[in-house]
N, C-alpha and C. Protein backbone atom coordinates (compact mmCIF):
# COMPACT_ATOMS: atom_id res chain seq x y z
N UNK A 1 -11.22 -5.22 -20.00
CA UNK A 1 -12.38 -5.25 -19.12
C UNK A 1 -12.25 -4.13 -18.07
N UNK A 2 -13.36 -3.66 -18.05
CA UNK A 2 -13.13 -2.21 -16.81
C UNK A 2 -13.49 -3.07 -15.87
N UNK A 3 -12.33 -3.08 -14.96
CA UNK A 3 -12.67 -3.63 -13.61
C UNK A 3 -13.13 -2.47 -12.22
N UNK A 4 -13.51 -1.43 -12.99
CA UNK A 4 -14.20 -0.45 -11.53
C UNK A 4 -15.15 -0.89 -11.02
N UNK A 5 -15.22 -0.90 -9.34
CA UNK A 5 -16.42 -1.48 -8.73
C UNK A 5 -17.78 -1.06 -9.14
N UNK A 6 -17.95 -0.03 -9.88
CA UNK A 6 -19.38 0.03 -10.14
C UNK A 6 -19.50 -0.91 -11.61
N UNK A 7 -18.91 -1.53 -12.50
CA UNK A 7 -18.89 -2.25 -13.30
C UNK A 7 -18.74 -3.64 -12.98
N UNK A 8 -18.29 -3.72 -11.60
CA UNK A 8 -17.75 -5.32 -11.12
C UNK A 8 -18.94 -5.71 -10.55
N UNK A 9 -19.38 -5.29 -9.72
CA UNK A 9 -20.18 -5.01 -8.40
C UNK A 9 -21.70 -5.62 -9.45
N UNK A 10 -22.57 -6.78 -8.60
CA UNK A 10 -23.59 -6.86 -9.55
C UNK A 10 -24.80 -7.26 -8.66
N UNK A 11 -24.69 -7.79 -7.87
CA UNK A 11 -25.39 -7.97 -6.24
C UNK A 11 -25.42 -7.51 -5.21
N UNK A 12 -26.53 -7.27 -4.75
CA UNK A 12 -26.65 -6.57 -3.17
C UNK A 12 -26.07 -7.38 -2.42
N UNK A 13 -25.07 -7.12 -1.74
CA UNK A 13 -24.36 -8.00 -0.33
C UNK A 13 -25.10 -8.28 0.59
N UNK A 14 -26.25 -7.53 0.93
CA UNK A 14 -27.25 -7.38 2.12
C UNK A 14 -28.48 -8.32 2.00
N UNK A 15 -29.32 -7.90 0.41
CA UNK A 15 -30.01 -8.83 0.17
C UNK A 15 -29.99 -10.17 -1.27
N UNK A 16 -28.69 -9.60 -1.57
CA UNK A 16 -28.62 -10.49 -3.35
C UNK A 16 -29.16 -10.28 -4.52
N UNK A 17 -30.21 -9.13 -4.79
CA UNK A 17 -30.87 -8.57 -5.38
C UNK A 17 -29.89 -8.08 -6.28
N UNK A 18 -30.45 -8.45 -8.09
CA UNK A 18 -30.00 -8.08 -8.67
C UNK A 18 -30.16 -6.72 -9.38
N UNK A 19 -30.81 -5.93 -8.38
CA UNK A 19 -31.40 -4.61 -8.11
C UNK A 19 -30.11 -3.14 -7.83
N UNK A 20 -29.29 -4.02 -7.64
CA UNK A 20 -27.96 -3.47 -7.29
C UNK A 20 -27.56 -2.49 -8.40
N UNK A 21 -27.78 -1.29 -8.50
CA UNK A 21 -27.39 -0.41 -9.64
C UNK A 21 -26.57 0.85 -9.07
N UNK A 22 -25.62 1.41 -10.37
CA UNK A 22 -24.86 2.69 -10.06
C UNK A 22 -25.66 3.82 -9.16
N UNK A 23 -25.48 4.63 -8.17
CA UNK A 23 -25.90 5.98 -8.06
C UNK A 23 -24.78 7.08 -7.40
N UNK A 24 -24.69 7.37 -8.68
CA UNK A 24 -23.73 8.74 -8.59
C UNK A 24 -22.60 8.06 -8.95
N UNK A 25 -21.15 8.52 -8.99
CA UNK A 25 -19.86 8.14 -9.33
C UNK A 25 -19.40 6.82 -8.71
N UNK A 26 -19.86 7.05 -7.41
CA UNK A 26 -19.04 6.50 -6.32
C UNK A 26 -19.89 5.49 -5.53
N UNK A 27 -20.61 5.05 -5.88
CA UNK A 27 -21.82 4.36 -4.94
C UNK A 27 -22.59 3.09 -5.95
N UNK A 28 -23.19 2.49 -4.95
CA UNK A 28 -24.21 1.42 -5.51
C UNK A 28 -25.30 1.74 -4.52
N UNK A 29 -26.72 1.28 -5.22
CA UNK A 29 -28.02 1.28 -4.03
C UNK A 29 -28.74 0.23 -4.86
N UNK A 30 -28.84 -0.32 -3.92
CA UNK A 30 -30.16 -1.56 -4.27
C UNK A 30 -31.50 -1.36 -4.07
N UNK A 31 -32.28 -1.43 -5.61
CA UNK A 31 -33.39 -1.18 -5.46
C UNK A 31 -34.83 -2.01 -4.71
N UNK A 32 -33.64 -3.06 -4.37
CA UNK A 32 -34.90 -4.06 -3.56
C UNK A 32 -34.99 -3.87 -2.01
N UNK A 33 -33.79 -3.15 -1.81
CA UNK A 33 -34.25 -3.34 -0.13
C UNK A 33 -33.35 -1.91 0.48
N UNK A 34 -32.92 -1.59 -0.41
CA UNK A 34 -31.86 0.16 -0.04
C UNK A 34 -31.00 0.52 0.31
N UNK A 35 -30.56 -1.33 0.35
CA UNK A 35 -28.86 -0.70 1.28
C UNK A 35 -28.25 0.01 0.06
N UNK A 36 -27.23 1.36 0.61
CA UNK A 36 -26.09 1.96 -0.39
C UNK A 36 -25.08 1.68 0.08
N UNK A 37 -23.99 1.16 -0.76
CA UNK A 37 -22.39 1.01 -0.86
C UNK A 37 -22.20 2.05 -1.37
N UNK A 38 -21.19 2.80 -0.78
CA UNK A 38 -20.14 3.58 -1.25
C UNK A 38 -18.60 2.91 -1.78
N UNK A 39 -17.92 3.43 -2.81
CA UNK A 39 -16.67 2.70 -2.71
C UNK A 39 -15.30 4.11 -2.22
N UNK A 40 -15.00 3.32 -1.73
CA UNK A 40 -13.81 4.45 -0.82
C UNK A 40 -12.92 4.09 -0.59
N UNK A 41 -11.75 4.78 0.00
CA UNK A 41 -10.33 4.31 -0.34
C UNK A 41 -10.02 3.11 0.78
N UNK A 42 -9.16 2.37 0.57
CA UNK A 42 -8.59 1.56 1.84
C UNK A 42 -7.30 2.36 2.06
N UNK A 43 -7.33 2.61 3.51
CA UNK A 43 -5.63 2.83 3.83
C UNK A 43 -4.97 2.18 3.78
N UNK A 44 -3.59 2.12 3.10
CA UNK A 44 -2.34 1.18 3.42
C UNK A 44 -1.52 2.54 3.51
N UNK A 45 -0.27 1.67 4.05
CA UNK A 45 1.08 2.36 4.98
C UNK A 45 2.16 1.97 4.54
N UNK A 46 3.01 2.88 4.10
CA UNK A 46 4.61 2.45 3.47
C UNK A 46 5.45 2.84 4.51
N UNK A 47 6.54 2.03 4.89
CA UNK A 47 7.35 2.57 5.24
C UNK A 47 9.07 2.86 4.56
N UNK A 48 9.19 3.95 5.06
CA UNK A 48 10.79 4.08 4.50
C UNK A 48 11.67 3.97 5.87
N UNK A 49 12.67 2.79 5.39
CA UNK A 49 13.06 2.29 6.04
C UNK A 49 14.87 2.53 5.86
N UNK A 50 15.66 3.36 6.30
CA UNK A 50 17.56 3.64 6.10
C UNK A 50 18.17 2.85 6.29
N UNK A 51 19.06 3.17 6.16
CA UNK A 51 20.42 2.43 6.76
C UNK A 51 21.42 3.15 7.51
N UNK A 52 22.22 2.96 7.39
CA UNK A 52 23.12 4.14 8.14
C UNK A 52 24.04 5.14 7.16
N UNK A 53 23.46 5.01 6.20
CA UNK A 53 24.25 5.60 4.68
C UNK A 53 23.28 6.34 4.02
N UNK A 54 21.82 6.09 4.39
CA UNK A 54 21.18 6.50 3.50
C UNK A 54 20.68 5.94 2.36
N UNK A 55 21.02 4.70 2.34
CA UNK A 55 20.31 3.57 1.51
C UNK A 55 18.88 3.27 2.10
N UNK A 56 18.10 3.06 1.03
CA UNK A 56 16.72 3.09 1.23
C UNK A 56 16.14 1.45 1.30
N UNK A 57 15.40 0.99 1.99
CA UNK A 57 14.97 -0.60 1.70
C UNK A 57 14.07 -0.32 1.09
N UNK A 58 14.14 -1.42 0.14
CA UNK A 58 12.87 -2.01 -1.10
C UNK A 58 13.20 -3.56 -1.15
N UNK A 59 11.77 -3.65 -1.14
CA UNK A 59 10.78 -4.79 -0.83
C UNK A 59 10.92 -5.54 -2.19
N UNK A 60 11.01 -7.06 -2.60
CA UNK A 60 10.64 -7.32 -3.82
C UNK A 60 9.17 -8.06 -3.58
N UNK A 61 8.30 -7.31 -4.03
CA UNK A 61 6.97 -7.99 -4.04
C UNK A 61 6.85 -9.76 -4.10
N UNK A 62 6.08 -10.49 -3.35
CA UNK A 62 5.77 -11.99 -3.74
C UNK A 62 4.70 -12.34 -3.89
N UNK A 63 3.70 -11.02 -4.11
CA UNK A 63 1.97 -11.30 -4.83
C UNK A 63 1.93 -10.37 -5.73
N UNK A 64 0.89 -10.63 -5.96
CA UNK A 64 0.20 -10.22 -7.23
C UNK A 64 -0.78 -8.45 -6.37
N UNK A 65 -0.77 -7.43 -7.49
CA UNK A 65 -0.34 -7.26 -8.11
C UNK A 65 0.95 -6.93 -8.79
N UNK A 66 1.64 -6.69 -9.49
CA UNK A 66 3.05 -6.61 -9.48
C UNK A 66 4.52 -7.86 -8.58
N UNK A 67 4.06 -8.65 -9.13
CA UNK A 67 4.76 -9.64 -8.44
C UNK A 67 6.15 -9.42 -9.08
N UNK A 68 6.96 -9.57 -8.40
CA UNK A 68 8.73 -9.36 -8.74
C UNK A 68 9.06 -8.20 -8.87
N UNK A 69 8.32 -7.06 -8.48
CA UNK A 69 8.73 -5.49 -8.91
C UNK A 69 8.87 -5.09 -7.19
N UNK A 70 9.50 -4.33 -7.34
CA UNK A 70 10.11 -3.30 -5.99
C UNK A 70 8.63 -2.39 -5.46
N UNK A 71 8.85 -2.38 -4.09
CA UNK A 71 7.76 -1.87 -3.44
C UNK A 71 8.32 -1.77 -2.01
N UNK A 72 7.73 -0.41 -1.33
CA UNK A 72 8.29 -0.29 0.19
C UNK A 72 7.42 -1.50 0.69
N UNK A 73 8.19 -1.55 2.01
CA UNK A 73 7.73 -2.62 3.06
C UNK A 73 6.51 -1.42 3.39
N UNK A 74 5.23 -2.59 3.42
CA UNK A 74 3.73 -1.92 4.02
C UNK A 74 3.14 -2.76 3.49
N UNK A 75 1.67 -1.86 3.80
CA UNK A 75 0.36 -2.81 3.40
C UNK A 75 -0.73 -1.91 4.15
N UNK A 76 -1.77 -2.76 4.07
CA UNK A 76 -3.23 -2.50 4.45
C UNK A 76 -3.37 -2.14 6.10
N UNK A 77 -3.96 -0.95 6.13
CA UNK A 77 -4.66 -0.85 7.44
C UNK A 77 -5.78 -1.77 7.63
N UNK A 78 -5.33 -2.86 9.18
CA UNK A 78 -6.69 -3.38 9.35
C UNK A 78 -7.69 -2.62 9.74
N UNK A 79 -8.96 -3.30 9.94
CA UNK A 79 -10.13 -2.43 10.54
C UNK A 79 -9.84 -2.11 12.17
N UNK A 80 -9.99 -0.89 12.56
CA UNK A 80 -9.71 -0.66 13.76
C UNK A 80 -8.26 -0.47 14.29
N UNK A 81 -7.64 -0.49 13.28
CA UNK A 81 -6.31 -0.33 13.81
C UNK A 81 -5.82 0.86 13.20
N UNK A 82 -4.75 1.63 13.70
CA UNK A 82 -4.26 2.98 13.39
C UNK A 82 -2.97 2.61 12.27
N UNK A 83 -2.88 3.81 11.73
CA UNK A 83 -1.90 3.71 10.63
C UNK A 83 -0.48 3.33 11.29
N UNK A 84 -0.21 3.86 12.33
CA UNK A 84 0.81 4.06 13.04
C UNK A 84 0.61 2.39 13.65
N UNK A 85 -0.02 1.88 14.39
CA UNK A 85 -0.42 0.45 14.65
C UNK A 85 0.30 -0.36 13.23
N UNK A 86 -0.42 0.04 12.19
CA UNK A 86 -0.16 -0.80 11.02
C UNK A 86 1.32 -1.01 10.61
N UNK A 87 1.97 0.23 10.07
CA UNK A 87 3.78 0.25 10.15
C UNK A 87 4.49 -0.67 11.27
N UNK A 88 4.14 -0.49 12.17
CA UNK A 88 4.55 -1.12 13.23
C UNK A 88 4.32 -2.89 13.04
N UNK A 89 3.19 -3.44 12.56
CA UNK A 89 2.83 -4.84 12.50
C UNK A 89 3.12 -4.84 11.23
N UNK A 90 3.09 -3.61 10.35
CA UNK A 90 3.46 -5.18 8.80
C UNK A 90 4.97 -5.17 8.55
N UNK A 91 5.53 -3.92 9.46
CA UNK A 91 7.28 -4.18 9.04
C UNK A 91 7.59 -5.80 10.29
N UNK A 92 6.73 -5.80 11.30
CA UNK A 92 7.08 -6.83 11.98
C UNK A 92 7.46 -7.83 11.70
N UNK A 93 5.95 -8.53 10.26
CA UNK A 93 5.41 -9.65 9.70
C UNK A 93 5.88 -9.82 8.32
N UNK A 94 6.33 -8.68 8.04
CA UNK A 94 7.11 -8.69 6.57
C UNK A 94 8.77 -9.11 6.61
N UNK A 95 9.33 -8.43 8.03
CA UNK A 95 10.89 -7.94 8.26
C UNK A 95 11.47 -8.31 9.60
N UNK A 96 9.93 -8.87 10.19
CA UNK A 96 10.65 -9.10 11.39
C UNK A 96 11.46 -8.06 12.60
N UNK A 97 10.90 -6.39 11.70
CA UNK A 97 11.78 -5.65 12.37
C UNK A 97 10.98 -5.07 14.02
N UNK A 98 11.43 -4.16 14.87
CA UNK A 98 10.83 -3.47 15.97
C UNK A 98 10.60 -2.01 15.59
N UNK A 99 9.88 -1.50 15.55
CA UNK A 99 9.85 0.23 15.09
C UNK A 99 10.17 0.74 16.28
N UNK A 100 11.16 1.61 16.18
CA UNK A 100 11.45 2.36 17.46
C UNK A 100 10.74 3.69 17.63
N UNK A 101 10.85 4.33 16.40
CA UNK A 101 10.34 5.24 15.74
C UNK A 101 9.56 5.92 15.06
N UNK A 102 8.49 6.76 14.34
CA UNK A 102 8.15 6.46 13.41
C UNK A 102 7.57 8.23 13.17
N UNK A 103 7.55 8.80 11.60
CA UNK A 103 7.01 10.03 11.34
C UNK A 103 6.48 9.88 10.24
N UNK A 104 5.14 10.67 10.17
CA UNK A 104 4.82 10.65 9.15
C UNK A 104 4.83 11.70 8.20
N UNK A 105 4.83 11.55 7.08
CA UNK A 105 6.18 12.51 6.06
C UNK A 105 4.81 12.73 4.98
N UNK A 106 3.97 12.17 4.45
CA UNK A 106 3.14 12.15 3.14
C UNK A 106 1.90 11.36 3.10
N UNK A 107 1.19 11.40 1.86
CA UNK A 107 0.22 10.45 1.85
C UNK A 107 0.09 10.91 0.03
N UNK A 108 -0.80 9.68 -0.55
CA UNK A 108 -1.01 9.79 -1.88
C UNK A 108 -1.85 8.87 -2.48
N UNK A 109 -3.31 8.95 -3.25
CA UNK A 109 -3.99 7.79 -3.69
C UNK A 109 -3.45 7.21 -4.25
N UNK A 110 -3.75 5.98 -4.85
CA UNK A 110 -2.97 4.74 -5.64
C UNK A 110 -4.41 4.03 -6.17
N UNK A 111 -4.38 3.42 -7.21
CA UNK A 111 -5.00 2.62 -7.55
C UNK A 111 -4.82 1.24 -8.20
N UNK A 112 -5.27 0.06 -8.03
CA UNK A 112 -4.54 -1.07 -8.62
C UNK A 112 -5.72 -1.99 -8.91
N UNK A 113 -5.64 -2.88 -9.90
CA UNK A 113 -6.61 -4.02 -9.87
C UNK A 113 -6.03 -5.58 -9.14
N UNK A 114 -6.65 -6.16 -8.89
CA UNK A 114 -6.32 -7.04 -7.55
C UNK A 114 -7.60 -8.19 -8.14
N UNK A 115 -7.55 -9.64 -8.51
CA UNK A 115 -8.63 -10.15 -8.84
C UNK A 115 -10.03 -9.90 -9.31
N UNK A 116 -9.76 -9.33 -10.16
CA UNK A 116 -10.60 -8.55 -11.56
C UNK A 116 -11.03 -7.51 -11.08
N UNK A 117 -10.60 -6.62 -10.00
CA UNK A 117 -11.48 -5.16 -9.26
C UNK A 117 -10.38 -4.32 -9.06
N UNK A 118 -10.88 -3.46 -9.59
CA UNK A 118 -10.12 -1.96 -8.64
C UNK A 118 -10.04 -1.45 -7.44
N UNK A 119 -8.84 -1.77 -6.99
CA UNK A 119 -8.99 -0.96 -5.71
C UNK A 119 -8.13 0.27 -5.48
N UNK A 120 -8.99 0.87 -4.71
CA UNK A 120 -8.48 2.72 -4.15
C UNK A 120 -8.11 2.08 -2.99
N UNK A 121 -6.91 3.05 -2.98
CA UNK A 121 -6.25 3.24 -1.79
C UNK A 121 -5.56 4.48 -1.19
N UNK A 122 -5.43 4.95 -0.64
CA UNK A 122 -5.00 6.28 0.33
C UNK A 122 -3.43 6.11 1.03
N UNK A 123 -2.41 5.85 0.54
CA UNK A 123 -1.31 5.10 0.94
C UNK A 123 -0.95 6.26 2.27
N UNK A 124 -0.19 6.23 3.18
CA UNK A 124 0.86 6.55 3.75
C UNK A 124 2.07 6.71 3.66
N UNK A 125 2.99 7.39 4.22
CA UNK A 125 3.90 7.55 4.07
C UNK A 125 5.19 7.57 5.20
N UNK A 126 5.41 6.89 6.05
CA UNK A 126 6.25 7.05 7.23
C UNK A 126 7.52 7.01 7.25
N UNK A 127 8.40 7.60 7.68
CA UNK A 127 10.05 7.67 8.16
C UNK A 127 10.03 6.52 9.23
N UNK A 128 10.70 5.80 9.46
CA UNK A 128 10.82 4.77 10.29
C UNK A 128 12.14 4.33 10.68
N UNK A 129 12.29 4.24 11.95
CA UNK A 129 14.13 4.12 12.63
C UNK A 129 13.20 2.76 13.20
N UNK A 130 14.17 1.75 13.23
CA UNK A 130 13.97 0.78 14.01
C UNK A 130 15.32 0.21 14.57
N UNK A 131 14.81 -0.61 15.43
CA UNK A 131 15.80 -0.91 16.43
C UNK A 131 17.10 -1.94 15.79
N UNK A 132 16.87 -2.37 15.14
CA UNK A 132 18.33 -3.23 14.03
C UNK A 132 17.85 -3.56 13.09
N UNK A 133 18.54 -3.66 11.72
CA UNK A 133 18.83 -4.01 10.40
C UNK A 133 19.50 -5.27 10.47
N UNK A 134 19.74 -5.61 11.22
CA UNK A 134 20.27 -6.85 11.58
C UNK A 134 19.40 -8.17 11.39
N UNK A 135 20.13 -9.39 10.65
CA UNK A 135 19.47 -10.61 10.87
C UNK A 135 18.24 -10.08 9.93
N UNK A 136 17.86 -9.62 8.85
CA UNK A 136 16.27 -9.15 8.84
C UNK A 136 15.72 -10.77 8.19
N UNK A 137 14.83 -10.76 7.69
CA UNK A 137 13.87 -12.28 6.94
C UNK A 137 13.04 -11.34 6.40
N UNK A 138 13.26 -12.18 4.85
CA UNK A 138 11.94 -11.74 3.68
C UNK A 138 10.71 -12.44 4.63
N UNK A 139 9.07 -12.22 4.67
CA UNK A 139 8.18 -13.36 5.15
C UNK A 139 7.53 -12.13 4.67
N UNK A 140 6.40 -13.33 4.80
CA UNK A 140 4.93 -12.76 4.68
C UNK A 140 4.35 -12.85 2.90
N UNK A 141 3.99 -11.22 2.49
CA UNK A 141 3.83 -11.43 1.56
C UNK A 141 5.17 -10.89 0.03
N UNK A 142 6.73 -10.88 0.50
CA UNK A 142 7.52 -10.37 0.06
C UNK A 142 8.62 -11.44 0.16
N UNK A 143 9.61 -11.20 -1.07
CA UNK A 143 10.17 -12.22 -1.48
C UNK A 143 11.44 -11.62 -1.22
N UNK A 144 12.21 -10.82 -0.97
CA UNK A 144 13.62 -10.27 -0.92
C UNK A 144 13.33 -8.81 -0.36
N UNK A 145 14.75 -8.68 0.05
CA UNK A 145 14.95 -6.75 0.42
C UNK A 145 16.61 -6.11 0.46
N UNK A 146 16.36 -5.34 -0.36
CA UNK A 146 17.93 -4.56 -0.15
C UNK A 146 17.40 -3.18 -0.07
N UNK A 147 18.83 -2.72 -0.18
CA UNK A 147 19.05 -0.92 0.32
C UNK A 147 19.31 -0.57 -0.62
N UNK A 148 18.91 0.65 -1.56
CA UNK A 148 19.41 0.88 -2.71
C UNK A 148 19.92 2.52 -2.40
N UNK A 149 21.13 2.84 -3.08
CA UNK A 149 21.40 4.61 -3.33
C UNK A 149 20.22 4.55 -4.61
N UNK A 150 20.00 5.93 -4.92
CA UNK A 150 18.93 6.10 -6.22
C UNK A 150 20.03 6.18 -7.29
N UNK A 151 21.27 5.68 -7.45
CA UNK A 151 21.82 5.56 -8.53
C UNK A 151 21.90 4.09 -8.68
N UNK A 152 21.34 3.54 -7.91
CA UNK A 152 21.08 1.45 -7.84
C UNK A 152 20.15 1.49 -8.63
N UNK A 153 18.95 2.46 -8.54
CA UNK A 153 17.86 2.10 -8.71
C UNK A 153 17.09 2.72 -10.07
N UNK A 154 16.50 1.61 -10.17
CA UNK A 154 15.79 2.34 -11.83
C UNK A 154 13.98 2.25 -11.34
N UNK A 155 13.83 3.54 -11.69
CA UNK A 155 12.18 3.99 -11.08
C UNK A 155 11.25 3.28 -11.79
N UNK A 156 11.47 2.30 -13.09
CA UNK A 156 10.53 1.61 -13.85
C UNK A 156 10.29 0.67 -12.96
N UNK A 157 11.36 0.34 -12.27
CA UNK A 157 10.97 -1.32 -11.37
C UNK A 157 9.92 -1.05 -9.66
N UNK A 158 9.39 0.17 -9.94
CA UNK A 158 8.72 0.54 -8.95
C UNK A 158 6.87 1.12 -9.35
N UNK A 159 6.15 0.01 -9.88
CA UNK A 159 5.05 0.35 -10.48
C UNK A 159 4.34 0.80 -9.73
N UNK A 160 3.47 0.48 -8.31
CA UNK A 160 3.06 1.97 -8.29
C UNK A 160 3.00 3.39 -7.94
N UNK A 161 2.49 4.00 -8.62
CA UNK A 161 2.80 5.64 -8.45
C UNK A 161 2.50 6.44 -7.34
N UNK A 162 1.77 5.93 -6.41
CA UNK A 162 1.81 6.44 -4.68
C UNK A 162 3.39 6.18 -4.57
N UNK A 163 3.92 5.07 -4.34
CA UNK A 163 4.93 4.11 -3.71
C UNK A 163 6.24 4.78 -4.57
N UNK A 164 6.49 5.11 -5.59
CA UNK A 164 7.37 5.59 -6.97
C UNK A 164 7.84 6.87 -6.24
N UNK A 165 6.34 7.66 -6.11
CA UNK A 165 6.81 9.14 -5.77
C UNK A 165 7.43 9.20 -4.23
N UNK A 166 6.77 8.36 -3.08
CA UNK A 166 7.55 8.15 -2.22
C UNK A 166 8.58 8.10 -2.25
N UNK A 167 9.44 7.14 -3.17
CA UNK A 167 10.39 6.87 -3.20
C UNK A 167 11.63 7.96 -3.69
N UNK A 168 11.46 8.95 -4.90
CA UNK A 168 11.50 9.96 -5.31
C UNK A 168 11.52 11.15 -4.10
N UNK A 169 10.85 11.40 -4.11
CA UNK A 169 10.24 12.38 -2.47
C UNK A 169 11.57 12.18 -1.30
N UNK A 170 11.94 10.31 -1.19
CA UNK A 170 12.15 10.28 -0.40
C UNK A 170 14.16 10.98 -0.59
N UNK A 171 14.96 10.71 -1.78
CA UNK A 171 15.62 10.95 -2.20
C UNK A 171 16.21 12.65 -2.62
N UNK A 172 15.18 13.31 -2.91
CA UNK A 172 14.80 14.76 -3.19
C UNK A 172 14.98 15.28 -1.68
N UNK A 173 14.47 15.01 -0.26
CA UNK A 173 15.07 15.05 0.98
C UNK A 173 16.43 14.75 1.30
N UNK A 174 16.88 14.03 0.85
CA UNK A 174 18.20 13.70 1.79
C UNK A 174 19.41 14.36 0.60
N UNK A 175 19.12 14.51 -0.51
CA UNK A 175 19.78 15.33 -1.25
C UNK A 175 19.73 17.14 -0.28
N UNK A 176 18.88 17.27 0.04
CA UNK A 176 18.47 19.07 0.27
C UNK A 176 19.35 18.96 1.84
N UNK A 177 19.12 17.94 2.48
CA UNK A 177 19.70 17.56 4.33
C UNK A 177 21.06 17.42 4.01
């Protein structure tokens, strides 16, 4: 099943009209009353998170999509809030950690399906020092976390390919430093 929003998408949100049709790649317009949807990326924010060795933290996912596969600690920009805001609250709510720090290093689309739809996303990419590694707690939406060297780690257990190349990227640096 193609789950792209212009294939998912079948009602006007505004008025319910089943008037709701494709225009152009990227858009819907309803022919009953005119509102247009665009579909566009959501920001989310990864962070890379050290150790004092150079071990990298990875996240073991505890939703869907990719449930049990490796993923940096992040997530979704809320509305109104800054990317930099965001790193800061989901390593909080995920890790419990304090960001002391934070740079931003990259960015890269991603795409995933999520309850029968596709979603775009615009990921981030941040360097992040925080104030202790200490005591951390899996919570939120993540089930475990360790530090891996990239000889721990096998790049299949890291599905998606924003988050993969991060991870890659992030390794390809500290090799050259």
């Amino acid at each position: 099943m193609d789950t792209h929003p212009l294939k998912v998408l079948k009602y006007c949100p505004k008025c319910g009209s089943e008037k709701f049709k494709p225009s152009g790649e990227r858009s819907l317009k309803c022919g009953a009353c005119g509102f247009h949807f665009f579909i566009n990326a959501s920001a989310a924010v990864a962070a890379l998170v050290a150790d004092d060795t150079g071990k990298l933290m990875l996240v073991t996912r505890g939703v869907e999509p990719d449930y049990g596969k490796l993923d940096l600690p992040g997530g979704f920009v809320d509305p109104m809030e800054t990317v930099e805001d965001a790193v800061r609250r989901e390593l909080h709510e995920e890790l419990g950690l304090k960001v002391t720090q934070l740079e931003y290093l990259f960015s890269l689309p991603n795409e995933y399906e999520f309850s029968g739809y596709k979603v775009f996303t615009l990921d981030f990419a941040f360097k992040v020092q925080v104030e202790s590694i200490e005591n951390l707690k899996a919570m939120d939406d993540i089930l475990a976390y360790r530090f891996y060297s990239e000889d721990e780690l096998d790049y299949n257990d890291i599905p998606a390919p924003s988050i993969n190349s991060f991870v890659r990227r992030y390794f390809e640096r500290l090799k050259k430093d």
